[in-house]
Protein backbone atom coordinates (compact mmCIF):
# COMPACT_ATOMS: atom_id res chain seq x y z
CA UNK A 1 90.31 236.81 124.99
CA UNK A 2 90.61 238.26 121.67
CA UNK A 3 92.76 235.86 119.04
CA UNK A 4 95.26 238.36 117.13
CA UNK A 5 97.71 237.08 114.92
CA UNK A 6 100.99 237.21 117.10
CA UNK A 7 104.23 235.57 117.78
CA UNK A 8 105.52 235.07 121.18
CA UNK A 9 109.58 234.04 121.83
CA UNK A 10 110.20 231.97 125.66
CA UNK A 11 113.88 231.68 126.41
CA UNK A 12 114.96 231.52 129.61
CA UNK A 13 116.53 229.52 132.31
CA UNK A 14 116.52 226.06 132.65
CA UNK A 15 114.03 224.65 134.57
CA UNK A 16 111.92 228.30 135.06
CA UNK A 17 108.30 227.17 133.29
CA UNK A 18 108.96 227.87 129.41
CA UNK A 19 107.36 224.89 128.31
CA UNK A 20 104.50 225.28 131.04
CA UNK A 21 103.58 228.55 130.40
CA UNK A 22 103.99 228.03 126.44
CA UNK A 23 101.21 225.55 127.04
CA UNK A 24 99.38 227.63 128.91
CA UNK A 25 99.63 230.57 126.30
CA UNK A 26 98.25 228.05 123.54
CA UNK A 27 95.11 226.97 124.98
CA UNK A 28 94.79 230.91 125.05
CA UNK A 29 95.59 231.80 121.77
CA UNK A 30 94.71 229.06 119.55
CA UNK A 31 98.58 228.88 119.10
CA UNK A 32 101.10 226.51 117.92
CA UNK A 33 104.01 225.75 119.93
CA UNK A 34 107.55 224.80 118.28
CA UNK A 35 109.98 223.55 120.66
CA UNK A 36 113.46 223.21 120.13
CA UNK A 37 113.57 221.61 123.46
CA UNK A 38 111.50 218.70 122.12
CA UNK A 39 113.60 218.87 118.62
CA UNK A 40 116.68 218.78 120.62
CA UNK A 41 115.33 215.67 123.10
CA UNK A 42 115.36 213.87 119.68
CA UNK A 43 118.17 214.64 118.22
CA UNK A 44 120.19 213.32 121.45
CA UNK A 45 118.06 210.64 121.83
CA UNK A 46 118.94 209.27 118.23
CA UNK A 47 122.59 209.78 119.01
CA UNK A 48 121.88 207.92 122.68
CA UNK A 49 122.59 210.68 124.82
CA UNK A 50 121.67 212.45 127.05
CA UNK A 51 120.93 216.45 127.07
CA UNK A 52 123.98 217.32 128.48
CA UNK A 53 125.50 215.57 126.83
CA UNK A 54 124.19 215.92 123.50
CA UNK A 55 125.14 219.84 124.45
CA UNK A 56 128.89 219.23 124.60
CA UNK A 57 128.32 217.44 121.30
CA UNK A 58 127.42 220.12 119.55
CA UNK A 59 130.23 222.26 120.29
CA UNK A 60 132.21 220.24 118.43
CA UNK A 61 128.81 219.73 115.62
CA UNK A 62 127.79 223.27 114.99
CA UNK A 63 125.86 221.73 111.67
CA UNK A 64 122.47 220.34 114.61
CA UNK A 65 122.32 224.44 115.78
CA UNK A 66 122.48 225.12 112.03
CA UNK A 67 119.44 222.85 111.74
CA UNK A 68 117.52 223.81 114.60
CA UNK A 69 118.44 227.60 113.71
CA UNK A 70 117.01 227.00 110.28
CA UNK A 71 113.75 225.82 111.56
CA UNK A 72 112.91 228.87 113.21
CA UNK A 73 114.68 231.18 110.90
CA UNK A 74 111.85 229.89 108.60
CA UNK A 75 108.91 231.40 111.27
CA UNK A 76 109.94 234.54 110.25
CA UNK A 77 108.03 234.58 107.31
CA UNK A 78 105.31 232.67 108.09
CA UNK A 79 101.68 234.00 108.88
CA UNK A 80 99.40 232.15 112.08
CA UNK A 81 99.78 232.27 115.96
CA UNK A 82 103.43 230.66 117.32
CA UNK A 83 104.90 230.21 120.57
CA UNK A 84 108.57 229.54 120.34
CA UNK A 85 110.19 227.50 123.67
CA UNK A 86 113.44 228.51 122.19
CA UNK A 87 116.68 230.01 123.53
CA UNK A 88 117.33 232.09 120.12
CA UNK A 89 113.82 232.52 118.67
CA UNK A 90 114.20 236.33 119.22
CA UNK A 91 117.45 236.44 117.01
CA UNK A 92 115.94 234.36 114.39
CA UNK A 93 112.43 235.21 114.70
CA UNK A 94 112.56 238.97 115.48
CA UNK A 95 109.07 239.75 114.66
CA UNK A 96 108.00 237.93 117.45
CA UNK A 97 107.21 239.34 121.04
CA UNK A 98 110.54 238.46 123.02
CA UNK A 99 110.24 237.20 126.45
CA UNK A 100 112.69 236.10 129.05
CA UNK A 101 111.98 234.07 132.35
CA UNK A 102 114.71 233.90 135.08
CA UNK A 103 114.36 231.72 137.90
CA UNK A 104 116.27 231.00 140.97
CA UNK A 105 118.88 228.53 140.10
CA UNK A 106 117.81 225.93 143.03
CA UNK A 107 114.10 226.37 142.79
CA UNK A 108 114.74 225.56 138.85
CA UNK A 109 116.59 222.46 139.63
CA UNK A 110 113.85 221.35 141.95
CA UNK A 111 111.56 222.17 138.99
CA UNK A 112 113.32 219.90 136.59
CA UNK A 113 112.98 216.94 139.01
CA UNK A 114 109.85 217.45 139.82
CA UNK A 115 109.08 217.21 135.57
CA UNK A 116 110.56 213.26 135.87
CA UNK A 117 111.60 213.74 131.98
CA UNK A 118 113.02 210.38 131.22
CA UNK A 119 116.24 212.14 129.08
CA UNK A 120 116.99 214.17 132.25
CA UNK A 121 117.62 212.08 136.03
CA UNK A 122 119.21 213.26 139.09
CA UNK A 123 120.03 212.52 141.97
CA UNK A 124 119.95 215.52 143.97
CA UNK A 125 119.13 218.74 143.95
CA UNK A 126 122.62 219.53 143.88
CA UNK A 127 123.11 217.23 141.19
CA UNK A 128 120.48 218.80 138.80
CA UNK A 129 121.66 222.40 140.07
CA UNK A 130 125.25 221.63 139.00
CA UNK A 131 124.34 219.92 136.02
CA UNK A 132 121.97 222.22 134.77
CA UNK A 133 124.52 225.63 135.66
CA UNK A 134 126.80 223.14 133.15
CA UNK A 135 124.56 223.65 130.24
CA UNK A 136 123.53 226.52 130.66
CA UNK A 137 127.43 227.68 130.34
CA UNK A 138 127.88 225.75 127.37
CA UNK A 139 124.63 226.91 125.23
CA UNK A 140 125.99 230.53 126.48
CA UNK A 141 129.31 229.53 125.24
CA UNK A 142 127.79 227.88 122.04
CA UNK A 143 125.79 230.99 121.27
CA UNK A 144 128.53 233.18 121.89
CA UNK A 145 130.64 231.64 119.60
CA UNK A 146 128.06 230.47 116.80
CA UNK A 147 126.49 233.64 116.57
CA UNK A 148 128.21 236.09 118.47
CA UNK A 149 125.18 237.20 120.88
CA UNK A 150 125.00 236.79 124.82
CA UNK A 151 121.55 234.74 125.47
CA UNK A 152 121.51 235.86 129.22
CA UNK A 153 121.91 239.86 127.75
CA UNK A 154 118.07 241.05 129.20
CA UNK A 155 118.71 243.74 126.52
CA UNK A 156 117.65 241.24 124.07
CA UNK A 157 114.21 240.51 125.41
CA UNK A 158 110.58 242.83 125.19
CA UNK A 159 110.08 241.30 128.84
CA UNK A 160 111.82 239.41 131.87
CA UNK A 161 109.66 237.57 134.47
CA UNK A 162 111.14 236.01 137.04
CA UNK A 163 109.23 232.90 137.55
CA UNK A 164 110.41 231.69 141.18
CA UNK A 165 107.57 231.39 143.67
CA UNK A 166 104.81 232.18 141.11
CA UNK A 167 102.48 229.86 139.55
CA UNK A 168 102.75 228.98 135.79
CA UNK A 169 99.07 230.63 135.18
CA UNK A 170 100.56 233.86 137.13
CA UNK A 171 103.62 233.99 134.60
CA UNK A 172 101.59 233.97 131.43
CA UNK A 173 99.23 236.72 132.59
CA UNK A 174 102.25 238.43 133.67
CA UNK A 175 103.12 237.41 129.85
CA UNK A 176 99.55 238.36 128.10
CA UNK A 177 99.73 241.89 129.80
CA UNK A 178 103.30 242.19 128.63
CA UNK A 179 102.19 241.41 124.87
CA UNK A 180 98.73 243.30 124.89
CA UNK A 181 101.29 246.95 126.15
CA UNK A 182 103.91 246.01 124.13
């Protein structure tokens, strides 16, 4: 595949492949990945909490989205191949290629198990399906009210994939093909 100079935007659901496909799109394109996932992980884990936790946090702590915002605000202007795992890259970096994936709620909460990510344990299913329908509410919430946009608006993105029952290598061609018509 031919390496242009691009800049690709994941947000989506929880649990619905960003960070597997982002992967998968970097051994592809030579590309750097920034997560705000990963940034985030940190974050709670210096404050000793949790994700979800660390979420409701920030309602009250707008100045850690300010940070993270910053971060990718600063993409914008920069020059080399990036994949952004990010819920807002495509408000902050809107030169980049903006792509949504949706997955079924349950098959994303099996998905988040399955990943065994030490900040994240559940029980259940259920459990991680509740819990994960809880942040997902609250970053809406939090963008809402931060920055006045709707992350779930599909107006927002280039391309939506829905994820459920296809394999991670399916989803970034379905991604690549997306990028090369855009």
């Amino acid at each position: 595949m031919e390496n242009n100079f691009f800049k690709i935007s994941l947000a989506g659901d929880l649990g619905s492949g960003k960070s597997t496909v982002g992967a998968i799109l970097k051994d592809k394109f030579n590309a750097e990945i920034i997560s705000i996932g990963k940034i985030q992980r940190a974050m709670a884990s210096e404050l000793n909490m949790d994700t979800c936790e660390f979420n409701k946090y920030q309602e009250t702590h707008p100045e850690f989205d300010k940070i993270l915002d910053g971060k990718l605000a600063d993409y914008e202007e920069k020059q080399g191949n990036y994949i952004f795992d990010s819920r807002m890259a495509w408000h902050f970096v809107p030169s980049a290629f903006s792509v949504y994936l949706a997955c079924d709620g349950k098959e994303a909460a099996k998905r988040v198990i399955q990943a065994n990510r030490q900040d994240e344990t559940y029980t259940s299913v259920d459990e991680a399906y509740s819990r994960l329908l809880l942040r997902r509410q609250r970053e809406q919430k939090r963008y809402h009210d931060f920055y006045n946009v709707d992350i779930t608006d599909m107006s927002n993105y280039q391309l939506v994939v829905d994820t459920t029952g296809k394999t991670p290598e399916e989803v970034a061609e379905e991604v690549i093909s997306g990028w090369q018509n855009r």
